[in-house]
Protein backbone atom coordinates (compact mmCIF):
# COMPACT_ATOMS: atom_id res chain seq x y z
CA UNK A 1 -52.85 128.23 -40.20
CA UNK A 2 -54.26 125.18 -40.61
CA UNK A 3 -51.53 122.49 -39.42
CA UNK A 4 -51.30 118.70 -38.38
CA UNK A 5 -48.25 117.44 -35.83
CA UNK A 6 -47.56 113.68 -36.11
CA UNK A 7 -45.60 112.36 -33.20
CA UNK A 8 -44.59 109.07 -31.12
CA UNK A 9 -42.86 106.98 -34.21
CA UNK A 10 -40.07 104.79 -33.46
CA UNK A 11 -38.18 101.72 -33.18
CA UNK A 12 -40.50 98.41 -31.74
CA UNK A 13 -39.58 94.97 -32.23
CA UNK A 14 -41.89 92.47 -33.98
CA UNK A 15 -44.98 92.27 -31.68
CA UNK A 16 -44.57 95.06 -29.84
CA UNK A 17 -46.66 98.13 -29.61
CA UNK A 18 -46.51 102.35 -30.09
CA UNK A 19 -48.99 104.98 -29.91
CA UNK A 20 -48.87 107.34 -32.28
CA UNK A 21 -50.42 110.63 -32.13
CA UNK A 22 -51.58 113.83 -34.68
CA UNK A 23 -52.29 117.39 -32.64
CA UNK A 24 -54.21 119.64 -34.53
CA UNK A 25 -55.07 123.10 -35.13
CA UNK A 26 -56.26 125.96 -37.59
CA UNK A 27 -58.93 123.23 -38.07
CA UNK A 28 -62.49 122.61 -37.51
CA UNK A 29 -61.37 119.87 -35.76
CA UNK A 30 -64.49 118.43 -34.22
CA UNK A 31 -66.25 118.73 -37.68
CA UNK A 32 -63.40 117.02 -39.40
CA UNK A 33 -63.11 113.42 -40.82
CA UNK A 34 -58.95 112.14 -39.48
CA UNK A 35 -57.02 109.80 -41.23
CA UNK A 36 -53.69 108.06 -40.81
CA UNK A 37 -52.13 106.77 -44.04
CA UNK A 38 -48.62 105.19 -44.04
CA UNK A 39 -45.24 104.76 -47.30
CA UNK A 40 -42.97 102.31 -47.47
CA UNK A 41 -39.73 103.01 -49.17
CA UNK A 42 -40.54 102.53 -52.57
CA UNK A 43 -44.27 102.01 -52.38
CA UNK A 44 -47.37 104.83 -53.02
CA UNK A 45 -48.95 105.60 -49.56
CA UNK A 46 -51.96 103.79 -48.69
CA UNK A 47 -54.63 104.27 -46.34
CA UNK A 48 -54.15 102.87 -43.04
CA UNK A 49 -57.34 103.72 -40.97
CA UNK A 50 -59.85 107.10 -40.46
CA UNK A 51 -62.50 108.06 -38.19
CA UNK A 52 -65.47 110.33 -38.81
CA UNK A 53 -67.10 113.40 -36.63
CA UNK A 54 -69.36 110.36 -35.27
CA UNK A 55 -66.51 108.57 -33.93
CA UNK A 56 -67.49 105.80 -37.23
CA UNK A 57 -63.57 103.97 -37.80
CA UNK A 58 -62.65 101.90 -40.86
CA UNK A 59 -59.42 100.13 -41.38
CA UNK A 60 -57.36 98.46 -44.00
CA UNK A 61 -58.07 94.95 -44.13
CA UNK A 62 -54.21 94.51 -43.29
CA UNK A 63 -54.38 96.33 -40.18
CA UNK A 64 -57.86 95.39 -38.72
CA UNK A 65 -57.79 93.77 -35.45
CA UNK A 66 -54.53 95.13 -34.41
CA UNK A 67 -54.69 98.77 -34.73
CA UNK A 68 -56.90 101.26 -33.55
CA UNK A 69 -57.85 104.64 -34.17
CA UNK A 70 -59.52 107.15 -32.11
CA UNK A 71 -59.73 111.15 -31.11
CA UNK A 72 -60.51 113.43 -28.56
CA UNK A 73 -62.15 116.10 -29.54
CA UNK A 74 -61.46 118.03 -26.61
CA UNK A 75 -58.12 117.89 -27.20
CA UNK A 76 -57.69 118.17 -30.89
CA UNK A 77 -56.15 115.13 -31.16
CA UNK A 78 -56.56 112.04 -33.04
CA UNK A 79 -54.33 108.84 -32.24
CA UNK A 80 -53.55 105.06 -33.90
CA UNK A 81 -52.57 102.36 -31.29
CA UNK A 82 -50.74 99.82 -32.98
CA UNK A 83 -50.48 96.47 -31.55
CA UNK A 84 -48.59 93.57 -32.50
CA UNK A 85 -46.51 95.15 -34.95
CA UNK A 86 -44.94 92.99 -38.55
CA UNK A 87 -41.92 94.13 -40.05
CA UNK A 88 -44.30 95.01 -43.16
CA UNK A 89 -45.89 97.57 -41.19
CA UNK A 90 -42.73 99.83 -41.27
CA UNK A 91 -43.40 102.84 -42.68
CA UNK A 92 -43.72 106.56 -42.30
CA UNK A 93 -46.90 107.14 -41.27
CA UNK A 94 -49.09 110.41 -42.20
CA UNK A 95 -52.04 111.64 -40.17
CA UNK A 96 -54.70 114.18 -42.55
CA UNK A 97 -57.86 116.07 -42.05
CA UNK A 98 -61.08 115.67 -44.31
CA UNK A 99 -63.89 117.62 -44.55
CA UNK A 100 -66.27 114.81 -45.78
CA UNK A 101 -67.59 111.99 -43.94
CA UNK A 102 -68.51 109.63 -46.97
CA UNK A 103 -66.84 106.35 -46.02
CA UNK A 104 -66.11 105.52 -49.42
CA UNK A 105 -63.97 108.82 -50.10
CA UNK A 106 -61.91 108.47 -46.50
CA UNK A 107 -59.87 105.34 -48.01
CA UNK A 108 -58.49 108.35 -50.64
CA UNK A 109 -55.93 110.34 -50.21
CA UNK A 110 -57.54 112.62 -52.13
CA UNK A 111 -60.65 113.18 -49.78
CA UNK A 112 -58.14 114.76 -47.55
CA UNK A 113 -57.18 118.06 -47.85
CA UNK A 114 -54.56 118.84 -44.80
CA UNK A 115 -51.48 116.62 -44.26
CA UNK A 116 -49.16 116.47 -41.64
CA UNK A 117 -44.90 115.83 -41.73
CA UNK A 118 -45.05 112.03 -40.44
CA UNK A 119 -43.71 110.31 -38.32
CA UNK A 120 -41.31 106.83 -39.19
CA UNK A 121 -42.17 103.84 -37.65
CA UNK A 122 -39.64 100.98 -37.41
CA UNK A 123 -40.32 97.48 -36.63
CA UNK A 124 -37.50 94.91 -36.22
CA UNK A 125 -37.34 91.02 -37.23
């Protein structure tokens, strides 16, 4: 069973930091393209950043410079360090698994074809 566990979401004020982390398994991991997308009450989800098999990252132009993704392999695990958190960056926030590596299909939700249950992020004023 292919499956995706989202964890270390919580409440930060303004300029602070978390870590969040997505455990996998069922998965190809090593072979896979990881994601982390993030909602808004109210708003569609939107891509927040992704890393390919090469360790290649890209990021949402409203995130670059203060988050950063990366994964160990070894551990099936893919993670988003988010520093100097805005109140607009409160969200639940969704780590998936793609099987493709084209950059211009990992901005996509639908390039990604397992999800996981999220994890909500706070951020107070």
């Amino acid at each position: 069973q292919q499956q995706l566990v989202e964890s270390g979401g919580g409440l930060v004020q303004a300029g602070g930091s978390l870590k969040l982390s997505c455990a996998a398994s069922g998965l190809p991991f090593s072979d896979c393209s990881m994601g982390w997308f993030r909602q808004a009450p109210g708003k569609e989800r939107e891509f927040v950043a992704s890393i390919d098999w090469s360790g290649t990252t890209y990021y949402a132009d409203s995130v670059k410079g203060r988050f950063t993704i990366s994964r160990d392999n070894a551990k099936n695990a893919v993670y988003l360090q988010m520093n100097s958190l805005k109140p607009e960056d409160m969200a639940v926030y969704y780590c998936a698994a793609a099987a493709t590596s084209a950059p211009w299909r990992l901005t996509g939700m639908e390039a990604y074809d397992v999800w996981g249950q999220g994890t909500q992020v706070t951020v107070s004023s």
